[in-house]
PDB file of N, CA and C in Angstrom:
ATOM      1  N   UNK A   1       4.715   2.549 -11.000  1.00  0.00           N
ATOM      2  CA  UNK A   1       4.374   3.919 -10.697  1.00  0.00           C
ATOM      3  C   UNK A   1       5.638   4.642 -10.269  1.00  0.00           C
ATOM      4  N   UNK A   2       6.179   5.757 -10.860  1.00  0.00           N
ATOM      5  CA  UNK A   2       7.269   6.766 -10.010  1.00  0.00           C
ATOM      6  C   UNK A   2       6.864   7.489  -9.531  1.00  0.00           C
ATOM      7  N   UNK A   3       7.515   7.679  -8.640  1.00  0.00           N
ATOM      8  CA  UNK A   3       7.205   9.201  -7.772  1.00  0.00           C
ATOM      9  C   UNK A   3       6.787  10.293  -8.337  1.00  0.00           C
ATOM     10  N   UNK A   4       6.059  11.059  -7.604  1.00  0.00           N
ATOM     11  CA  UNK A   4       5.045  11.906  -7.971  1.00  0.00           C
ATOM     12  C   UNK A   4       3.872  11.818  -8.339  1.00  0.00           C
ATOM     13  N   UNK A   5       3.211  10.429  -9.037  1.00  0.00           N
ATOM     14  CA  UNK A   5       2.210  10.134  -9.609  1.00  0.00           C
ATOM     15  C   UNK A   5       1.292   9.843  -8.851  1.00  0.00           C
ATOM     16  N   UNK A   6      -0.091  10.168  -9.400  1.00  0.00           N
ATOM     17  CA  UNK A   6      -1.529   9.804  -8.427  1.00  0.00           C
ATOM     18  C   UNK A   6      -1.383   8.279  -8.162  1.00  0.00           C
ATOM     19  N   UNK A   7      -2.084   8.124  -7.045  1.00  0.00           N
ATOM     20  CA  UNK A   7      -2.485   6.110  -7.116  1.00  0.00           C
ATOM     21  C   UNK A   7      -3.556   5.980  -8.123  1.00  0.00           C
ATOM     22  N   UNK A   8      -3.528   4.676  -8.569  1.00  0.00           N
ATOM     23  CA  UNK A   8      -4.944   4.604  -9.245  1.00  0.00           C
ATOM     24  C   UNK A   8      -6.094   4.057  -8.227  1.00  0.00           C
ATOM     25  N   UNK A   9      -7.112   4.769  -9.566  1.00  0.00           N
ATOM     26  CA  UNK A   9      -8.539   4.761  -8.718  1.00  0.00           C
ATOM     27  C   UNK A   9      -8.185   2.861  -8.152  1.00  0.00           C
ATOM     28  N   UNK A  10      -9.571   2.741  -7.014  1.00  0.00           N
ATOM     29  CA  UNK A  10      -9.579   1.251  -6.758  1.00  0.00           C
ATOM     30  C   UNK A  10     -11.028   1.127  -7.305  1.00  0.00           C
ATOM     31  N   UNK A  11     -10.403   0.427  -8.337  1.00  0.00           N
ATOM     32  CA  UNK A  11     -11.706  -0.563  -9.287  1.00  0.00           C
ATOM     33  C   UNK A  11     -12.119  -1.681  -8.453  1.00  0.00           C
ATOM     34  N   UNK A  12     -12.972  -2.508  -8.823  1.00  0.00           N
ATOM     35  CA  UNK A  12     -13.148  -3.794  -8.594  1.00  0.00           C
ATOM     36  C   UNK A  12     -12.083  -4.855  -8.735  1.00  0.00           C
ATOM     37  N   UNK A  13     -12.277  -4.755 -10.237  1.00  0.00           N
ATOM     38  CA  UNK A  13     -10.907  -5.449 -11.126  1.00  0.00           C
ATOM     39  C   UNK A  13      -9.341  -5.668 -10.186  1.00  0.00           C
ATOM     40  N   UNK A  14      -9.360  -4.197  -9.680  1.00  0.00           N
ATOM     41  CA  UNK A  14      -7.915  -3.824  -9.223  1.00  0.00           C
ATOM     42  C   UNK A  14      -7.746  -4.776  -7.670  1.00  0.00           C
ATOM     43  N   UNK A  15      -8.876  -4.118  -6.972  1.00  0.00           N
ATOM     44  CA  UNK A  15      -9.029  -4.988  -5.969  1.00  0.00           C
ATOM     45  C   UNK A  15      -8.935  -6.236  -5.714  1.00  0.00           C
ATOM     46  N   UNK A  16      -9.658  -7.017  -6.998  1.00  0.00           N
ATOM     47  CA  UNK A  16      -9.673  -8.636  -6.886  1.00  0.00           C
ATOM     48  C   UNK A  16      -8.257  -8.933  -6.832  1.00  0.00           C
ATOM     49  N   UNK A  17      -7.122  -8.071  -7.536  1.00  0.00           N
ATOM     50  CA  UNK A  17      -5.914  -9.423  -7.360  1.00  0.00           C
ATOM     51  C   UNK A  17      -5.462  -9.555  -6.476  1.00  0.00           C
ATOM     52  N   UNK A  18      -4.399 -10.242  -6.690  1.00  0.00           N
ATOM     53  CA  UNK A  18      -3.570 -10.388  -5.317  1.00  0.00           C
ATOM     54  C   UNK A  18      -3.003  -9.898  -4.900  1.00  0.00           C
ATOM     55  N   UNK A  19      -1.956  -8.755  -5.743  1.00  0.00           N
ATOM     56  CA  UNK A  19      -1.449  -7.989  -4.984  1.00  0.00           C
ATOM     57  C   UNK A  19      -2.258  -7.019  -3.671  1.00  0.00           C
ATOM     58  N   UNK A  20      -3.447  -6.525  -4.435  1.00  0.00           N
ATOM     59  CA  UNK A  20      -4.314  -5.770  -3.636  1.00  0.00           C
ATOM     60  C   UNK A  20      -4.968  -6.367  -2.254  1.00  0.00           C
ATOM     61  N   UNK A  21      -4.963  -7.504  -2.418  1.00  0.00           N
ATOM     62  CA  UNK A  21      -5.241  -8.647  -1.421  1.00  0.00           C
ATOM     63  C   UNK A  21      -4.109  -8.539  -0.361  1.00  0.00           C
ATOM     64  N   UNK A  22      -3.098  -8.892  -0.940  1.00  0.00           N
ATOM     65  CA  UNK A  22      -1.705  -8.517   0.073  1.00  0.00           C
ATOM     66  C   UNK A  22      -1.990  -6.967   0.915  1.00  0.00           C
ATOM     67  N   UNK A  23      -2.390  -5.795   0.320  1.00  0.00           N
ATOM     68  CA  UNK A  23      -2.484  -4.879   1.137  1.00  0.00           C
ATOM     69  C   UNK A  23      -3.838  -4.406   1.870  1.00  0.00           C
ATOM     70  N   UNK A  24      -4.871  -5.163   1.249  1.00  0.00           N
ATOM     71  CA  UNK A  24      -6.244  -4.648   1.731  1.00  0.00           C
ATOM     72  C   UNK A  24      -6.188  -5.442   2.960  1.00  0.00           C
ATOM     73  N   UNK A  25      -5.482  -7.195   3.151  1.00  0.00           N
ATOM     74  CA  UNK A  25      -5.829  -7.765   4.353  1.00  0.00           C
ATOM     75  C   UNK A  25      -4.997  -7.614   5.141  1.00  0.00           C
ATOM     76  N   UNK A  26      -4.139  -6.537   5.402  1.00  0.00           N
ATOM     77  CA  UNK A  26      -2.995  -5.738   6.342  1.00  0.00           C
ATOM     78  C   UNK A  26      -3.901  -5.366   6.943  1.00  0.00           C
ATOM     79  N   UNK A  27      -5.208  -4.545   6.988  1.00  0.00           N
ATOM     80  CA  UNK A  27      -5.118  -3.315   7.943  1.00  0.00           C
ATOM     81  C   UNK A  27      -4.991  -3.336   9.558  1.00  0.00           C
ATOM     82  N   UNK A  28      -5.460  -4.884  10.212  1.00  0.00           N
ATOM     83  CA  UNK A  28      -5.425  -4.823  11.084  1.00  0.00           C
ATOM     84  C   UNK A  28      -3.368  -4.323  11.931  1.00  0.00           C
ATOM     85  N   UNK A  29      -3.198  -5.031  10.872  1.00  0.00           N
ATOM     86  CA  UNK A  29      -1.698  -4.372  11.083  1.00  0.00           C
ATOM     87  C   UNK A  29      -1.061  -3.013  11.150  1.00  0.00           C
ATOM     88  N   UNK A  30      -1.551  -1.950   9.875  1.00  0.00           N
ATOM     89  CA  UNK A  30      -1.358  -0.764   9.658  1.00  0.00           C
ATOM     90  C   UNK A  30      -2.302  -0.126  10.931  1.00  0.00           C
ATOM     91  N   UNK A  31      -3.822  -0.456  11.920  1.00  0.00           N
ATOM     92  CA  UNK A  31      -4.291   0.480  12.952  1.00  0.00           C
ATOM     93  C   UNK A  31      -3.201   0.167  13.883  1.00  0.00           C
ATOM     94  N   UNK A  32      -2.341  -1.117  14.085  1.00  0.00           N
ATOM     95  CA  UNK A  32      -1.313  -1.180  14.701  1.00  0.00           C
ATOM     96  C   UNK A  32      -0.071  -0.251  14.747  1.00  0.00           C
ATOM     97  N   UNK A  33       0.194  -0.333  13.656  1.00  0.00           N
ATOM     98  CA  UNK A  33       1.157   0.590  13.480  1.00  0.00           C
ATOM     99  C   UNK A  33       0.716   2.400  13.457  1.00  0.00           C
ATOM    100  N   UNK A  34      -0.339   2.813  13.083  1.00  0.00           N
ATOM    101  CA  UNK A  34      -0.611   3.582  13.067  1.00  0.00           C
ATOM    102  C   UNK A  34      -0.218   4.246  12.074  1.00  0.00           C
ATOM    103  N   UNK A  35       0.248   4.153  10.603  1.00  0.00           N
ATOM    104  CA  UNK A  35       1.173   4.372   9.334  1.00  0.00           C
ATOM    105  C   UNK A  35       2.227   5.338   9.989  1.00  0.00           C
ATOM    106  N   UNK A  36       2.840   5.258  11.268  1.00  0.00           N
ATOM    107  CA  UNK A  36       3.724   5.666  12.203  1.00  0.00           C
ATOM    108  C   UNK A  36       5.409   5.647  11.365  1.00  0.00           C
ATOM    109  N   UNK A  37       5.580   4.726  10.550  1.00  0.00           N
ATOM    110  CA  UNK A  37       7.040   4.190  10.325  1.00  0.00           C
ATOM    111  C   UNK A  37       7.027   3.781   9.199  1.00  0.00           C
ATOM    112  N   UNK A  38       8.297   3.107   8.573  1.00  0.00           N
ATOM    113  CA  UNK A  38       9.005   2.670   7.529  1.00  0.00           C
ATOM    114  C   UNK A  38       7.707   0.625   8.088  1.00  0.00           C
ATOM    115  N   UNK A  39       7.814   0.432   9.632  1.00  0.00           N
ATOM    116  CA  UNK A  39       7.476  -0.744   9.772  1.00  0.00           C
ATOM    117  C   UNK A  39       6.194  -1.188   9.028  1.00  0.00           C
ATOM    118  N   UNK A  40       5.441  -0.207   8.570  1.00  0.00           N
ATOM    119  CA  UNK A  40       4.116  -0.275   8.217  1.00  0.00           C
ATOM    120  C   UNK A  40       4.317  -1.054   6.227  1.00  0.00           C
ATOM    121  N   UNK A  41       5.581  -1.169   6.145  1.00  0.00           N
ATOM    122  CA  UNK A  41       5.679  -1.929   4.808  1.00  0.00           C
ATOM    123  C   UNK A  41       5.702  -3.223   5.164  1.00  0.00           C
ATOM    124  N   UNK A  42       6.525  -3.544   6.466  1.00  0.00           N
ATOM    125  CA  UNK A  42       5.928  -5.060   6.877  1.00  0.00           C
ATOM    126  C   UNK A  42       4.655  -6.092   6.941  1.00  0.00           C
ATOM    127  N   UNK A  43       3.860  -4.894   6.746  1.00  0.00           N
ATOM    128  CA  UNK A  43       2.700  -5.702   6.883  1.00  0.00           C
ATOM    129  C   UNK A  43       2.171  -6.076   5.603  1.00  0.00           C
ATOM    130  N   UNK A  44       3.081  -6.025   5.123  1.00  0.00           N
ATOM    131  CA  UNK A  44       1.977  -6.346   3.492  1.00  0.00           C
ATOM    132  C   UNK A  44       3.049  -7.789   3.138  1.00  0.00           C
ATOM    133  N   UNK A  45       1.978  -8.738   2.573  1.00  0.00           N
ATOM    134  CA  UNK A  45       2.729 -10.131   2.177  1.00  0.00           C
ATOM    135  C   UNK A  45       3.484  -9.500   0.797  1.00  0.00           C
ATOM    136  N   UNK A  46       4.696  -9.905   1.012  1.00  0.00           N
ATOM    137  CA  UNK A  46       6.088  -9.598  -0.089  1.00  0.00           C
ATOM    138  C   UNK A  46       7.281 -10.403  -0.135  1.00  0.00           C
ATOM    139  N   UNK A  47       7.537 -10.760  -1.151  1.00  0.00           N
ATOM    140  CA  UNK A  47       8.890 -11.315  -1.555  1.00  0.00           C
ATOM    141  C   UNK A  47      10.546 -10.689  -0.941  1.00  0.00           C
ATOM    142  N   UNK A  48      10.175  -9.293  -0.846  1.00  0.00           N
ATOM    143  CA  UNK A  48      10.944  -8.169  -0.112  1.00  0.00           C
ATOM    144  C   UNK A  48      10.310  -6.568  -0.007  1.00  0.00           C
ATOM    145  N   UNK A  49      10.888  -5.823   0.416  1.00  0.00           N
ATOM    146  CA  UNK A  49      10.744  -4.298   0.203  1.00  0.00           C
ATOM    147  C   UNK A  49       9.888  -3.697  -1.003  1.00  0.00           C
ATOM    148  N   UNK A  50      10.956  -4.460  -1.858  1.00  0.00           N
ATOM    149  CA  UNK A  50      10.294  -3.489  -3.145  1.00  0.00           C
ATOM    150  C   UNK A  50       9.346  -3.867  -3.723  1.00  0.00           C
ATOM    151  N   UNK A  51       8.792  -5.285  -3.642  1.00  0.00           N
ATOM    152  CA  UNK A  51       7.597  -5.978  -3.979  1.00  0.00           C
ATOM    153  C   UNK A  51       6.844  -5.677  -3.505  1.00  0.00           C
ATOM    154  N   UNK A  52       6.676  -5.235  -1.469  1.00  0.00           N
ATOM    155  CA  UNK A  52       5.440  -4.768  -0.758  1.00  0.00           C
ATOM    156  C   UNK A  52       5.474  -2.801  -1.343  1.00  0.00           C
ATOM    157  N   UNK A  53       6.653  -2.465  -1.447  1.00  0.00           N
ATOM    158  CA  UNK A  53       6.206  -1.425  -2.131  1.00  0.00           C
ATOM    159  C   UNK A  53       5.475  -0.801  -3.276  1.00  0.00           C
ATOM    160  N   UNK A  54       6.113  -2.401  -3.936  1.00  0.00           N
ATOM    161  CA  UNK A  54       5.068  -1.806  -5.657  1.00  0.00           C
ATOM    162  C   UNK A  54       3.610  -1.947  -5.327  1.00  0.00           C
ATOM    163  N   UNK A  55       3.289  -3.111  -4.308  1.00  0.00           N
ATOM    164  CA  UNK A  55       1.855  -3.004  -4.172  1.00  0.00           C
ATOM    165  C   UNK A  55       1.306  -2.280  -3.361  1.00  0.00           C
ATOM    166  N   UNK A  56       2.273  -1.672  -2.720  1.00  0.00           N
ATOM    167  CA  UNK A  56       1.558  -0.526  -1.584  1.00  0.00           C
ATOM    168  C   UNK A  56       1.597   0.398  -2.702  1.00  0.00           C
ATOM    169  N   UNK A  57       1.702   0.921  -3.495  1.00  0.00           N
ATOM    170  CA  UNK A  57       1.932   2.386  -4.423  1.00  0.00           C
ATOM    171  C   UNK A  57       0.481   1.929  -5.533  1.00  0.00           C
ATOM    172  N   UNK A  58       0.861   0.229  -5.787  1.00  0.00           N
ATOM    173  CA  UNK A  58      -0.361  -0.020  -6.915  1.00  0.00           C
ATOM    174  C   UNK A  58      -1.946   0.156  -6.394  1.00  0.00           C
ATOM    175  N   UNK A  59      -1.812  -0.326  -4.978  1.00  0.00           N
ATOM    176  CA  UNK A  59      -3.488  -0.507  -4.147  1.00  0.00           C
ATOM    177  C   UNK A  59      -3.642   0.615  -3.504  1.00  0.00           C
ATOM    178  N   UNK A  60      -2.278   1.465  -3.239  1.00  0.00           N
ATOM    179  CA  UNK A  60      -3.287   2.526  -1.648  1.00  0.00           C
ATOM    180  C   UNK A  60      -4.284   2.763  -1.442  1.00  0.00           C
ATOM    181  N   UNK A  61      -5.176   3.290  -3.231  1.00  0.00           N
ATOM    182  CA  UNK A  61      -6.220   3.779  -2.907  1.00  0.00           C
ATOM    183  C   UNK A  61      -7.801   3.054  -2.737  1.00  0.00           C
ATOM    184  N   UNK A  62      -6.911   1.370  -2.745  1.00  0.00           N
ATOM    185  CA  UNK A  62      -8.195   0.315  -2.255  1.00  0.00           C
ATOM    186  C   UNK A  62      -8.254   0.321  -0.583  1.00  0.00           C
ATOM    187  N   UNK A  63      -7.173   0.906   0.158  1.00  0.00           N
ATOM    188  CA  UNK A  63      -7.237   1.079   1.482  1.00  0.00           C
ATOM    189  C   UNK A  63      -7.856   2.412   1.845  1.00  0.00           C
ATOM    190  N   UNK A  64      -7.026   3.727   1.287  1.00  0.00           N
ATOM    191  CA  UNK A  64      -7.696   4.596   1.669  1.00  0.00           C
ATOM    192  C   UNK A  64      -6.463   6.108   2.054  1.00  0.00           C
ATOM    193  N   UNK A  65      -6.852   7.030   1.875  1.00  0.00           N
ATOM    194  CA  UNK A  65      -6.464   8.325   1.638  1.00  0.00           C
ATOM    195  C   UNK A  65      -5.062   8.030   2.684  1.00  0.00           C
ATOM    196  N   UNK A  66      -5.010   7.650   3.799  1.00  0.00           N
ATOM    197  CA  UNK A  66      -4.232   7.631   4.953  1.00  0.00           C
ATOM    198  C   UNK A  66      -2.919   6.694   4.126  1.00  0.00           C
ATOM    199  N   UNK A  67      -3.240   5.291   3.478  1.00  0.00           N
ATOM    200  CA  UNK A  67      -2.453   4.777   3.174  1.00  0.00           C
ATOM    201  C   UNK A  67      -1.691   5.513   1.898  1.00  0.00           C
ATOM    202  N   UNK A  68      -2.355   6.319   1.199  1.00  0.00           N
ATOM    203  CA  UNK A  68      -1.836   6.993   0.123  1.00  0.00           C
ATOM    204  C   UNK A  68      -0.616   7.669   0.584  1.00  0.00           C
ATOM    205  N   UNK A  69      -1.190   8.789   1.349  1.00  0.00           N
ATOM    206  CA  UNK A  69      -0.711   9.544   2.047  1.00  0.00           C
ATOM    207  C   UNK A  69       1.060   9.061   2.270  1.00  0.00           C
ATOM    208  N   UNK A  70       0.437   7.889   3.442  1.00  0.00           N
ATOM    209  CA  UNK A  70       1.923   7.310   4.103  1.00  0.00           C
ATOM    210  C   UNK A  70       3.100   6.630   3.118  1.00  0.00           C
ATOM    211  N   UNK A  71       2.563   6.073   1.881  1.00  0.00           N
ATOM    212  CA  UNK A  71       3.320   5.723   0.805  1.00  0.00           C
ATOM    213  C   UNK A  71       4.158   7.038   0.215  1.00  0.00           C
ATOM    214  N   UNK A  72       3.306   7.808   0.012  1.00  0.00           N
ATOM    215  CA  UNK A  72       4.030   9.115  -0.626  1.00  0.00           C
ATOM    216  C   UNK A  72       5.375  10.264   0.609  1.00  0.00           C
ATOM    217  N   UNK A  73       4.659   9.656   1.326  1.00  0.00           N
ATOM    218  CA  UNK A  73       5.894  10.142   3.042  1.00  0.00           C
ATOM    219  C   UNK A  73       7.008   9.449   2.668  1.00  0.00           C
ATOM    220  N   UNK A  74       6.666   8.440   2.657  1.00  0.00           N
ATOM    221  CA  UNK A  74       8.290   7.270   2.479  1.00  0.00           C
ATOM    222  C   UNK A  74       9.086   7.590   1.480  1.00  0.00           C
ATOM    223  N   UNK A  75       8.004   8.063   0.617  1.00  0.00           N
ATOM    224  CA  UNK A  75       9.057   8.309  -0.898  1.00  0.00           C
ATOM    225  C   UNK A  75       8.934   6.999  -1.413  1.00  0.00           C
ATOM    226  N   UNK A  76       7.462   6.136  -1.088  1.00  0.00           N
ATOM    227  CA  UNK A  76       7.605   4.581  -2.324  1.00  0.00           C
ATOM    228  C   UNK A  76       6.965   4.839  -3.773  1.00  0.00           C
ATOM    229  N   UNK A  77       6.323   5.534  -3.615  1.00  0.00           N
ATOM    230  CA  UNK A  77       5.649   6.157  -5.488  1.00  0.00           C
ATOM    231  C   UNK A  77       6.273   7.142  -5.716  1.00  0.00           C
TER     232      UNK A  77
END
């Protein structure tokens, strides 16, 4: 996904993998953080940065408007 672009819808399909898995079972982390910071990419299981980013940009919208939101703040989609 580049910048500027919508997230995609969250299907079922989309949800089941793993990447989406990596960010749907964060949240207790993200009410932590409060999508406050750059720290809120930590919480997603990743190889590095740009890996929790591609799946934060691919799933947001299996989390929810807030996580969209905070992805598009950072400048990761």
């Amino acid at each position: 996904m580049t910048f500027g672009q919508t997230a995609p819808v969250c299907t079922k399909e989309l949800a089941r993998t793993d990447e989406c898995a990596d960010v749907i079972n964060a949240n207790a982390c993200y009410n932590q953080n409060r999508f406050n910071n750059a720290q809120t990419l930590q919480c997603i299981d990743g190889k590095d940065n740009a890996d929790r980013a591609r799946k934060a940009c691919m799933c947001c919208s299996c989390v929810g408007v807030q996580m969209c939101d905070w992805t598009k703040k950072q400048k990761l989609c």
